[in-house]
C-alpha atoms as a PDB file:
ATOM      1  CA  UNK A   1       0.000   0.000   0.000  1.00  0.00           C
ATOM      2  CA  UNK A   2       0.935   3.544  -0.609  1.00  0.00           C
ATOM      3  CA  UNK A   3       1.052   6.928   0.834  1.00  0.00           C
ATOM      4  CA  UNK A   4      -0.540   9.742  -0.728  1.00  0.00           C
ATOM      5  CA  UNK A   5       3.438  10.974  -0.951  1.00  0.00           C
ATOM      6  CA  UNK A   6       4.224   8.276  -2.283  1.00  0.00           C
ATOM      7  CA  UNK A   7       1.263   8.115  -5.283  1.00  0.00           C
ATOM      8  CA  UNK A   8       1.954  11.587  -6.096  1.00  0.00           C
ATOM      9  CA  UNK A   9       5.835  10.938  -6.992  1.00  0.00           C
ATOM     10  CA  UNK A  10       4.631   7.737  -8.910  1.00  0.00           C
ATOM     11  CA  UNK A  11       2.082   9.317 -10.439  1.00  0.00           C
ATOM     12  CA  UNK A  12       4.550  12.005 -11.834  1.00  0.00           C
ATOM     13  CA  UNK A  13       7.195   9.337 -12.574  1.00  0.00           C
ATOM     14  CA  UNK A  14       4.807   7.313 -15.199  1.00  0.00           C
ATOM     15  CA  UNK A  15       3.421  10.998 -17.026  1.00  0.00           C
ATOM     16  CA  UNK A  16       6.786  12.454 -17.546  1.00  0.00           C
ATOM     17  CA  UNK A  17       5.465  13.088 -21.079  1.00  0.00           C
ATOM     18  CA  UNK A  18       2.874  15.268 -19.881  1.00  0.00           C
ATOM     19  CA  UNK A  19       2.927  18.730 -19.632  1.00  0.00           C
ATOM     20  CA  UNK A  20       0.483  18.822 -16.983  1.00  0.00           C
ATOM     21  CA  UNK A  21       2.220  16.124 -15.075  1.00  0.00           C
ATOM     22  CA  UNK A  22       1.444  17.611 -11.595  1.00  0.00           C
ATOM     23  CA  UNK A  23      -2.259  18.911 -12.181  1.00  0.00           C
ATOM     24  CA  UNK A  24      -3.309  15.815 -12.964  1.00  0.00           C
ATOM     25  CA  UNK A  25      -1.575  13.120 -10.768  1.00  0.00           C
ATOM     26  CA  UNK A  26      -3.148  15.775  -8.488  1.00  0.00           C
ATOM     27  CA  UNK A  27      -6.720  15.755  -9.841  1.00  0.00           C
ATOM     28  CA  UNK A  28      -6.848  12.091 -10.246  1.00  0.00           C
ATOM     29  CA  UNK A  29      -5.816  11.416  -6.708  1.00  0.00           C
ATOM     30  CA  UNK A  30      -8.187  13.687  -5.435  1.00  0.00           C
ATOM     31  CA  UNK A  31     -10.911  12.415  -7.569  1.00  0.00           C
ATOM     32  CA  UNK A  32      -9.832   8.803  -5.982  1.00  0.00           C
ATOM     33  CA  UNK A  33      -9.563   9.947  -2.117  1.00  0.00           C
ATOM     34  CA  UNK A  34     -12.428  11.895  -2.522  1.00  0.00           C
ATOM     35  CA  UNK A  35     -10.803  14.678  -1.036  1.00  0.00           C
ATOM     36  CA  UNK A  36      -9.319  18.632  -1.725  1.00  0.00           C
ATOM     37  CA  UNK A  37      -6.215  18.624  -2.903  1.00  0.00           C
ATOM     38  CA  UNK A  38      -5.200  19.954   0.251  1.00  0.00           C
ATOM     39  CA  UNK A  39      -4.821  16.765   1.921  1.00  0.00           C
ATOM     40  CA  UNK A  40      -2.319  15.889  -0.396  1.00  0.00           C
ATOM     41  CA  UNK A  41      -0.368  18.311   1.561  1.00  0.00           C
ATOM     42  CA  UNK A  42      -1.546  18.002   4.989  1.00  0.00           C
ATOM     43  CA  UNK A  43      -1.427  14.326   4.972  1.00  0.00           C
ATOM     44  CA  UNK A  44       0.897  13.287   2.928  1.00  0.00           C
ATOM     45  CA  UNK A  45       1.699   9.937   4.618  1.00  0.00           C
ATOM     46  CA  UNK A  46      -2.183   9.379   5.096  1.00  0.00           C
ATOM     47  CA  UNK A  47      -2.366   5.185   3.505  1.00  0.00           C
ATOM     48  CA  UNK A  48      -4.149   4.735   0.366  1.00  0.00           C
ATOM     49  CA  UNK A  49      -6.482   1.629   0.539  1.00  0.00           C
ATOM     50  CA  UNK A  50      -5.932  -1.429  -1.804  1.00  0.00           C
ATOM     51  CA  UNK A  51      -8.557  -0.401  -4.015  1.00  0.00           C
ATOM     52  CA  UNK A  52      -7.952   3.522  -3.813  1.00  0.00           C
ATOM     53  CA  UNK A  53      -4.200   2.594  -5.067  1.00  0.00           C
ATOM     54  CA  UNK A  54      -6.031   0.342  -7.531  1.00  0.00           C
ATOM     55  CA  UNK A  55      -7.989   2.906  -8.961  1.00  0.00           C
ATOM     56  CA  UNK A  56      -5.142   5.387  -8.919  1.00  0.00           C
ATOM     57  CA  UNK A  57      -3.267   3.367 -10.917  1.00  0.00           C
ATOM     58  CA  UNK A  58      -5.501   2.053 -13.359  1.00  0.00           C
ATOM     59  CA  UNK A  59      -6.508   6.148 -14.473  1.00  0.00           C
ATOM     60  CA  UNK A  60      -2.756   6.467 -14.764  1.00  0.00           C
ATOM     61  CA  UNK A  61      -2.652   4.112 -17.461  1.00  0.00           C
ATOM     62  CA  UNK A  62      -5.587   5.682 -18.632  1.00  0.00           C
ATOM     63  CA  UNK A  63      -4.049   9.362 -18.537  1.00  0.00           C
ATOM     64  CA  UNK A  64      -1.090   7.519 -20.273  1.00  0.00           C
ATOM     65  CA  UNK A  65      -2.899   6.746 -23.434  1.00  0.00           C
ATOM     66  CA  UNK A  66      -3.905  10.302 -23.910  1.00  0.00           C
ATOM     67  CA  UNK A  67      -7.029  10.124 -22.426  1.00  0.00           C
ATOM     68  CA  UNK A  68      -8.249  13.790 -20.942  1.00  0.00           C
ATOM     69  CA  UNK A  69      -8.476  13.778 -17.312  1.00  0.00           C
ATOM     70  CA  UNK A  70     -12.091  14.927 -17.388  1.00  0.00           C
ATOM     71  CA  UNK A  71     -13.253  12.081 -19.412  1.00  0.00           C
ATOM     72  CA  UNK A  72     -11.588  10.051 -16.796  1.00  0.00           C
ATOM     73  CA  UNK A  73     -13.103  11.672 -13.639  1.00  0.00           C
ATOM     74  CA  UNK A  74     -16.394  12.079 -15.460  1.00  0.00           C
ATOM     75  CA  UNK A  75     -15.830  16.065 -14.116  1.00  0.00           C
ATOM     76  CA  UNK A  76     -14.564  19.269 -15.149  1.00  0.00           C
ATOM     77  CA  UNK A  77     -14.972  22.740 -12.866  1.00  0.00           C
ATOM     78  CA  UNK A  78     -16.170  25.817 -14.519  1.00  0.00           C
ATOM     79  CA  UNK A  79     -16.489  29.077 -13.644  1.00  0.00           C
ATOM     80  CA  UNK A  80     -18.288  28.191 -10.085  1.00  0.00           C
ATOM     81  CA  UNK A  81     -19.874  25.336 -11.333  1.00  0.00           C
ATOM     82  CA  UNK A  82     -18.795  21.674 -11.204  1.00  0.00           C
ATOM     83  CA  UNK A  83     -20.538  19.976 -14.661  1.00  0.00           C
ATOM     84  CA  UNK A  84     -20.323  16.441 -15.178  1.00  0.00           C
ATOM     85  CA  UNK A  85     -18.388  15.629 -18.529  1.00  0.00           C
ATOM     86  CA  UNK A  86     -18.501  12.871 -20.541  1.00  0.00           C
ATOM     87  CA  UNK A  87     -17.561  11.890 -24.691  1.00  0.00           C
ATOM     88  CA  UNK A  88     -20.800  13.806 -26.199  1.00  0.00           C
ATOM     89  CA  UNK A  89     -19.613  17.155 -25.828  1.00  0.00           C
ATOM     90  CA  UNK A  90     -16.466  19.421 -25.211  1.00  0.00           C
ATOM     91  CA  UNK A  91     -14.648  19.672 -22.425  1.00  0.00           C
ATOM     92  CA  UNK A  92     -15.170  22.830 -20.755  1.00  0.00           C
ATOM     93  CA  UNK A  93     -11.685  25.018 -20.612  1.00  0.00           C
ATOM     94  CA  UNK A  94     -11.198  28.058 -18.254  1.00  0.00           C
ATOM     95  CA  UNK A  95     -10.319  29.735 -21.891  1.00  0.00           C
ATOM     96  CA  UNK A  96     -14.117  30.063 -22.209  1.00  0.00           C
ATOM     97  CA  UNK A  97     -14.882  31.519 -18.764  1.00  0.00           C
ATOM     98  CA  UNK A  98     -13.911  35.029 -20.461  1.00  0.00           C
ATOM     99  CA  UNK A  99     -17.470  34.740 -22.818  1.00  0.00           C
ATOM    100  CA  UNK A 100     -19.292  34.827 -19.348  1.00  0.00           C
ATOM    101  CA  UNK A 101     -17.129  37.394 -17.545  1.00  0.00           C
ATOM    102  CA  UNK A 102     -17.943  39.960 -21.014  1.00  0.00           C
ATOM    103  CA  UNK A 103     -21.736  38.607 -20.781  1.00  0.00           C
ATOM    104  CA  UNK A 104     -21.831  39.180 -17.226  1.00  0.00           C
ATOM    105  CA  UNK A 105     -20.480  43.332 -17.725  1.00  0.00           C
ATOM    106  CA  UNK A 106     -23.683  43.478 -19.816  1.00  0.00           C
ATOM    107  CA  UNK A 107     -26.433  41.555 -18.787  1.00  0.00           C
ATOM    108  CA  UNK A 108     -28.777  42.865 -16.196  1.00  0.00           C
ATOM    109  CA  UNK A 109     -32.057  41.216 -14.410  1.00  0.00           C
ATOM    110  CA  UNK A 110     -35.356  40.485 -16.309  1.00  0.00           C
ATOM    111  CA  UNK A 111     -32.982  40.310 -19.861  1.00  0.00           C
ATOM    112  CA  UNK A 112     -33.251  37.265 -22.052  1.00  0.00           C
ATOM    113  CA  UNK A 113     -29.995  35.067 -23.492  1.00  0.00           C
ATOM    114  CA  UNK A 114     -29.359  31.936 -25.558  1.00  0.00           C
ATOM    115  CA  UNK A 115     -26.155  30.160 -25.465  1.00  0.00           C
ATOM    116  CA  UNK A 116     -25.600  28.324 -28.830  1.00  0.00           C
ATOM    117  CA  UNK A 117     -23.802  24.917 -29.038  1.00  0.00           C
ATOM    118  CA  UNK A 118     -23.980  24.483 -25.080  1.00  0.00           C
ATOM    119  CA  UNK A 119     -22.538  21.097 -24.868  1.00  0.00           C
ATOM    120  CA  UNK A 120     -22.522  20.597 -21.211  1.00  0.00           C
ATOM    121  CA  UNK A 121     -23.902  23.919 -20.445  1.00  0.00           C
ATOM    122  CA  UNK A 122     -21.117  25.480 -19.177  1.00  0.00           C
ATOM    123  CA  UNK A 123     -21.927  29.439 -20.595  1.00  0.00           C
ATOM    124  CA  UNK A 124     -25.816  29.065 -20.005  1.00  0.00           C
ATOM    125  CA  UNK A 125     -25.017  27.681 -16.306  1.00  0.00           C
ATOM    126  CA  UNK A 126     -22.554  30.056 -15.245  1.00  0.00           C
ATOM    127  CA  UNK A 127     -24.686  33.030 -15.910  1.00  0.00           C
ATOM    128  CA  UNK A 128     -27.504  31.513 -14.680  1.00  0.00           C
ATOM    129  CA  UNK A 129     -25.613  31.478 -11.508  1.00  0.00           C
ATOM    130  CA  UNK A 130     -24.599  34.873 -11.012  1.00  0.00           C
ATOM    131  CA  UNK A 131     -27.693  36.606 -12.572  1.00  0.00           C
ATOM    132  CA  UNK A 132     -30.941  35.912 -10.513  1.00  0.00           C
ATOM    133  CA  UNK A 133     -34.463  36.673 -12.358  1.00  0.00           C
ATOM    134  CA  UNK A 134     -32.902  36.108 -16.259  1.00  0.00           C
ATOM    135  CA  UNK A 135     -34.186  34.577 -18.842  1.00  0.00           C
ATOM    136  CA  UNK A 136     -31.691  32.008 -19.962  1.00  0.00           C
ATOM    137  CA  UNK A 137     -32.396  29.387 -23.274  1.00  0.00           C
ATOM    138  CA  UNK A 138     -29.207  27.142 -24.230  1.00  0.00           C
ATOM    139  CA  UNK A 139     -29.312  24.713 -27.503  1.00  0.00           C
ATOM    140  CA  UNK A 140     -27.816  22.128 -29.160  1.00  0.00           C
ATOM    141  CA  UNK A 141     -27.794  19.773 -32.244  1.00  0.00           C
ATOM    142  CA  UNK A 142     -27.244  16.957 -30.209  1.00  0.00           C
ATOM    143  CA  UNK A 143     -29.727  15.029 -28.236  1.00  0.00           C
ATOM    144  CA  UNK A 144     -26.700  13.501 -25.930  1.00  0.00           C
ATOM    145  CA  UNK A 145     -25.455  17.017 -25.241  1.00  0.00           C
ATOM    146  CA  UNK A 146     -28.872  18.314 -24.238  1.00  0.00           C
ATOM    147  CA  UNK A 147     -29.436  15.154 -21.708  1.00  0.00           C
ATOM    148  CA  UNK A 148     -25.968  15.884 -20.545  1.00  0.00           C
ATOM    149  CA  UNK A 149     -27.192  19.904 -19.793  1.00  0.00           C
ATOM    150  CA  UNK A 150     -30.015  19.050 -18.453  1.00  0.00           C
ATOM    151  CA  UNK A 151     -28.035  16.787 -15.654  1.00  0.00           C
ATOM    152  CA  UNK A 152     -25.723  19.608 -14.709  1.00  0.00           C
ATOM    153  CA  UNK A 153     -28.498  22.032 -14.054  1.00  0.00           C
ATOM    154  CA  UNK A 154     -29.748  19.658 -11.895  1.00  0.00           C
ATOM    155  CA  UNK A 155     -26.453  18.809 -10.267  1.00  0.00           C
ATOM    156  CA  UNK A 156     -25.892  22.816 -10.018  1.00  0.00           C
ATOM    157  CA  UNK A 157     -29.334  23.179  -8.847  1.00  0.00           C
ATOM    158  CA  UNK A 158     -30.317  25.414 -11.762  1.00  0.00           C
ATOM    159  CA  UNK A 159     -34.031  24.536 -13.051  1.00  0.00           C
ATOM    160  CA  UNK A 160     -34.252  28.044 -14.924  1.00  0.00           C
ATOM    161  CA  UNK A 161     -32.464  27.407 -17.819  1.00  0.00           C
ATOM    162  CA  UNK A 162     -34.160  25.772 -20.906  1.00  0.00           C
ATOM    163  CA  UNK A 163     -32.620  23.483 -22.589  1.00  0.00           C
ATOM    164  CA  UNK A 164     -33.636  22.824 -26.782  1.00  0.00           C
ATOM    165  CA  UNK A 165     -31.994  20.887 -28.765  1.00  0.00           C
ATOM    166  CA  UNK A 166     -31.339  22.931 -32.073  1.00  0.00           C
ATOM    167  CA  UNK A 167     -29.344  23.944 -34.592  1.00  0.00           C
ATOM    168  CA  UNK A 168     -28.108  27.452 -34.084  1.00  0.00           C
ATOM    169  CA  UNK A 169     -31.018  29.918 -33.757  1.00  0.00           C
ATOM    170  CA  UNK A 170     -32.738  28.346 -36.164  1.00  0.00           C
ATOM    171  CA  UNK A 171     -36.183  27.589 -33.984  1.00  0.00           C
ATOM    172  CA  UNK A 172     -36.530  31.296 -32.869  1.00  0.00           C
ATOM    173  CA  UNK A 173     -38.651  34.719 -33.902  1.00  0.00           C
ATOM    174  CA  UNK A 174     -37.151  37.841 -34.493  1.00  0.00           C
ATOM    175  CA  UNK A 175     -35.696  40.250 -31.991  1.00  0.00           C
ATOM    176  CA  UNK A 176     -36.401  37.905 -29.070  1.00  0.00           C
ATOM    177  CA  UNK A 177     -32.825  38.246 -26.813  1.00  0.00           C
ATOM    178  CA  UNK A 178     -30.701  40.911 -25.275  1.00  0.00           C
ATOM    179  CA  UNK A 179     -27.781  38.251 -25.991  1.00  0.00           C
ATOM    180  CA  UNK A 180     -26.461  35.499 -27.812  1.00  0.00           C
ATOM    181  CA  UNK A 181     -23.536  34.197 -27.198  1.00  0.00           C
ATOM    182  CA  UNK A 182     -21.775  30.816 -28.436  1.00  0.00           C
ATOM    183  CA  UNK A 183     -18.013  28.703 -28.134  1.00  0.00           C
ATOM    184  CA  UNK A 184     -19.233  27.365 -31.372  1.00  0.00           C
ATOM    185  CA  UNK A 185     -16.998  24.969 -33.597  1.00  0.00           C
ATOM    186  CA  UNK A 186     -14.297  27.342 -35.341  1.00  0.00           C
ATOM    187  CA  UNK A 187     -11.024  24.687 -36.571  1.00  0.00           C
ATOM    188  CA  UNK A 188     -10.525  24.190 -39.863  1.00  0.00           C
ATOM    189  CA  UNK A 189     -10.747  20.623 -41.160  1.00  0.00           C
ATOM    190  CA  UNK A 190      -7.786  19.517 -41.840  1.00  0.00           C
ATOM    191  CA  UNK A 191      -6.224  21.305 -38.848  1.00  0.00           C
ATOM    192  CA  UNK A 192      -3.064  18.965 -37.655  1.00  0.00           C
ATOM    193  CA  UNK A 193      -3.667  20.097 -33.469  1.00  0.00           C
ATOM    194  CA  UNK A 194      -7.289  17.611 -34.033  1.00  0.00           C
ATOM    195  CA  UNK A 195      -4.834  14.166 -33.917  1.00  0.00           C
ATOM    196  CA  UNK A 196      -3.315  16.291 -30.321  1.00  0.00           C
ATOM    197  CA  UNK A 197      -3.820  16.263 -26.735  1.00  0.00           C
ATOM    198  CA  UNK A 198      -7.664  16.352 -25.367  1.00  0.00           C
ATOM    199  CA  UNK A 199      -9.464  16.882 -28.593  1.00  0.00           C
ATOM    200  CA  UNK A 200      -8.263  13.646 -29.641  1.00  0.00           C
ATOM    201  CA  UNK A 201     -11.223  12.354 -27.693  1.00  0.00           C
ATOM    202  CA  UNK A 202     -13.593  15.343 -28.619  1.00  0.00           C
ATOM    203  CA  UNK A 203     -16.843  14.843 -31.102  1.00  0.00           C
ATOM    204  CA  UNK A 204     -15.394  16.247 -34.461  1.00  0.00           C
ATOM    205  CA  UNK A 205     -18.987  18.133 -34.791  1.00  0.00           C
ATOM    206  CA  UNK A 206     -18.275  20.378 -31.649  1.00  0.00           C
ATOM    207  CA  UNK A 207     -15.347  21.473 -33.206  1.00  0.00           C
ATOM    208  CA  UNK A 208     -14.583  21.149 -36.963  1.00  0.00           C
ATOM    209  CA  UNK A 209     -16.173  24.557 -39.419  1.00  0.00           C
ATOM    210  CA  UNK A 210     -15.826  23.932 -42.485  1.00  0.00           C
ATOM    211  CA  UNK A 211     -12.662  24.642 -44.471  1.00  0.00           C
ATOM    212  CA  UNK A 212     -11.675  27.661 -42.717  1.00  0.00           C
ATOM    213  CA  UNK A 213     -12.872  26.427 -39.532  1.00  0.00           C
ATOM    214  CA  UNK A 214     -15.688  29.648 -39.897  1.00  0.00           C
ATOM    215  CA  UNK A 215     -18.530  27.962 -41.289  1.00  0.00           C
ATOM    216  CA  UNK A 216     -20.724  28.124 -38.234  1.00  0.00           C
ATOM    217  CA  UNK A 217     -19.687  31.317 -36.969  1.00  0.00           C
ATOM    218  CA  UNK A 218     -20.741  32.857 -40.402  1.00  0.00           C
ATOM    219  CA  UNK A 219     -24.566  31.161 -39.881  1.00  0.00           C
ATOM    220  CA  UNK A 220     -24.520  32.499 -35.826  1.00  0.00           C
ATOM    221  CA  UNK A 221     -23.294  36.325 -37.023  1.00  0.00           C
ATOM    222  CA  UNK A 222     -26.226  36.296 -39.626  1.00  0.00           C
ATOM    223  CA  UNK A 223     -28.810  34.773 -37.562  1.00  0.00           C
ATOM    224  CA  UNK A 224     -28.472  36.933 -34.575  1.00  0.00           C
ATOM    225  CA  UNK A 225     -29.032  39.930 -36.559  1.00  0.00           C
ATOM    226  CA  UNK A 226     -32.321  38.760 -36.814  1.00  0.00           C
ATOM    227  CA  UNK A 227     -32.934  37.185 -33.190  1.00  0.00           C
ATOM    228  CA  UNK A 228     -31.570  40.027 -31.227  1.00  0.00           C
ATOM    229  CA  UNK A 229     -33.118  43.246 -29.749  1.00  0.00           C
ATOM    230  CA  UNK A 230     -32.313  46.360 -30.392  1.00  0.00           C
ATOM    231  CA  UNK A 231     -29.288  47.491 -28.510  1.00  0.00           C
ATOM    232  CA  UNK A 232     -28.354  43.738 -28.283  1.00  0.00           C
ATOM    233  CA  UNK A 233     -25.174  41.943 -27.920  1.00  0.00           C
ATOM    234  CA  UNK A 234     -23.527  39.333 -29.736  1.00  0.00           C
ATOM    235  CA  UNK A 235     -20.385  37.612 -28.416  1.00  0.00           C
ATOM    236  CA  UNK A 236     -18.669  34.609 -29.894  1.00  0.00           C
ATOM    237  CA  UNK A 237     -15.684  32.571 -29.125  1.00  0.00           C
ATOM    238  CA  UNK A 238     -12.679  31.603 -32.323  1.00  0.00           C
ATOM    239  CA  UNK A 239      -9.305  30.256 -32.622  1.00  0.00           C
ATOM    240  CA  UNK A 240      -5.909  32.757 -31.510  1.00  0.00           C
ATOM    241  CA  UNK A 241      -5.500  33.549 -35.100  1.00  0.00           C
ATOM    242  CA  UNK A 242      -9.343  34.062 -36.593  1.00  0.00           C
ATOM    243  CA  UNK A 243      -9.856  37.657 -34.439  1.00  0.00           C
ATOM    244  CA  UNK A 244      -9.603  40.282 -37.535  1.00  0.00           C
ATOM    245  CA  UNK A 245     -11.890  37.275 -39.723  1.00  0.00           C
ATOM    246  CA  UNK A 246     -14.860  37.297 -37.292  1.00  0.00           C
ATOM    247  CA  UNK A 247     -14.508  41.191 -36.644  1.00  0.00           C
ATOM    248  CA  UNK A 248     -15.152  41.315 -40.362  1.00  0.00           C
ATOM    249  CA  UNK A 249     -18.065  38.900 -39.990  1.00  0.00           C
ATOM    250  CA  UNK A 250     -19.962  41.495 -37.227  1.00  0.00           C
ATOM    251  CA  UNK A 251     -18.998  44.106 -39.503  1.00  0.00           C
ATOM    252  CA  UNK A 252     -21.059  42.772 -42.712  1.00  0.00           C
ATOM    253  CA  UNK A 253     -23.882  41.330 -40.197  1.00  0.00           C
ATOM    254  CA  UNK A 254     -24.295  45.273 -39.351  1.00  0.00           C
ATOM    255  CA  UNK A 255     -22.882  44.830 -35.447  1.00  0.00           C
ATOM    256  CA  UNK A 256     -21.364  48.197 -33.905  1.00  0.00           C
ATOM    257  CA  UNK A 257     -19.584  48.273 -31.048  1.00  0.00           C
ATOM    258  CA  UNK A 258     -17.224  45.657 -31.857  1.00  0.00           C
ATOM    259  CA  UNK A 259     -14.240  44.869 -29.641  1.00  0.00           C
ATOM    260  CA  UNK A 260     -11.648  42.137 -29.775  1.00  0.00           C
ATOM    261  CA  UNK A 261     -10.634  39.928 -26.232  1.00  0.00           C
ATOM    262  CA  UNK A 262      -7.940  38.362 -25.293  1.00  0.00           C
ATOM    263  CA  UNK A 263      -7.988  35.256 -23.082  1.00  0.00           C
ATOM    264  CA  UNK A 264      -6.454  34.676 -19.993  1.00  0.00           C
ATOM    265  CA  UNK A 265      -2.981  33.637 -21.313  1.00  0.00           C
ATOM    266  CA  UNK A 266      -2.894  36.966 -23.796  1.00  0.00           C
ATOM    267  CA  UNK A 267      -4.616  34.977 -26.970  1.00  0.00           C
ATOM    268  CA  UNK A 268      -7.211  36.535 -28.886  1.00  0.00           C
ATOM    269  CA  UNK A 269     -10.143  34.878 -27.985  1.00  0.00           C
ATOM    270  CA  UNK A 270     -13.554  36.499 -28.635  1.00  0.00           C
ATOM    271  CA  UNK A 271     -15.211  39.175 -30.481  1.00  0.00           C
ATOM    272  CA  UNK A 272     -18.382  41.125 -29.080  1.00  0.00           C
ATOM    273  CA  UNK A 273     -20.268  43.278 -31.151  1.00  0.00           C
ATOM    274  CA  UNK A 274     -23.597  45.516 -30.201  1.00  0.00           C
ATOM    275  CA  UNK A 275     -26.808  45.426 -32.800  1.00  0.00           C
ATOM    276  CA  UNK A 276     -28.883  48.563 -33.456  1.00  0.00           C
ATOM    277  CA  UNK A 277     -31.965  47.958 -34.953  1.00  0.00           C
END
């Protein structure tokens, strides 16, 4: 049997290939011990069961063959949220918590927004939390990412939030949100970083667009110039290098107000743009 000391330094020894050695021995013990990772450091010599150190070592293999340490866990934290996680949809990243930290500068009670392509419904969830008495609507293509959705609201305790399953805004009137905003799919096809890392495990449809990898953000720009209010905002994640692309794309949808964002390594990250009707 082994100490939690002892795990750790194994743990590290086996994913020397891994950039992320420490954060996810770290994570996966936790996940095992059930525990903060402060224990790992308070008790280090604390003894790990036969089948904790079973476990342990069997999603070391796991995190060996490439597999993402959220699909292993079944978890991934967001925001304030923890969301269950699971093949059907994206992983959340922290990259993404800058689409609701520009939502939140803008939204106010009583408004009404729609998160496209919410996969586990990270963005919808998030400013559900922080935003009492708003309307929040989230879709997605994919009936396994809408069950998925539907679970973490209930996990988070967050029945307000409806959930459609959808392509885009195609099942909605005219000027019926203050906001839409989307991490849709923006890589290009043939984009050598899909055979790498985590999104080796990813559904290609959450995050292939076409042969410039802006097919979908092209529909979502267009559409919301219909679906939103006057006065209305538009926000959309896209790749480091598609900012001036997509800025272009608000421009010929008729968005003012546009602004670029960086993410929270210095990457350009989003584009927000303001309708007026």
């Amino acid at each position: 049997m082994a100490t939690l000391a002892e795990a750790q330094s194994i743990g590290r020894q086996k994913l020397t290939s891994s950039l992320s050695a420490d954060v996810d021995v770290q994570a996966l013990l936790c996940h095992v011990m059930d525990c903060e990772s402060s224990r790992l450091y308070l008790s280090p010599e604390q003894v790990m069961s036969d089948e904790q150190w079973q476990k342990f070592t069997q999603f070391i293999e796991r995190r060996q063959q490439g597999e993402p340490v959220a699909h292993i866990t079944g978890s991934r934290g967001f925001w304030s949220l923890d969301l269950a996680v699971n093949r059907s949809t994206l992983i959340p990243r922290a990259d993404t918590e800058l689409l609701v930290a520009l939502a939140l500068e803008k939204l106010q009670p009583e408004m009404t927004v729609i998160d496209l392509g919410t996969g586990t419904g990270a963005i919808a969830l998030s400013i559900a939390k922080e935003i009492e008495n708003i309307k929040v609507f989230a879709t997605d293509s994919q009936s396994d990412a809408i069950q998925l959705a539907k679970k973490n609201a209930a996990q988070n305790a967050l029945s307000s939030v409806s959930f459609i399953q959808a392509s885009w805004l195609n099942a909605f009137q005219t000027q019926s949100f203050d906001m839409v905003i989307s991490n849709p799919p923006y890589i290009e096809y043939d984009d050598p970083h899909l055979q790498q890392g985590d999104v080796k495990f990813e559904p290609l449809t959450a995050l292939v667009s076409g042969d410039d990898g802006l097919d979908d953000i092209r529909v979502i720009t267009r559409q919301s110039r219909a679906c939103l209010k006057s006065n209305g905002w538009l926000i959309i994640e896209h790749g480091h290098e598609q900012s001036q692309q997509v800025q272009r794309l608000f421009k010929q949808a008729g968005f003012t107000n546009i602004s670029a964002h960086s993410d929270f390594g210095g990457h350009n990250r989003a584009v927000m743009g303001q309708l007026t009707l």
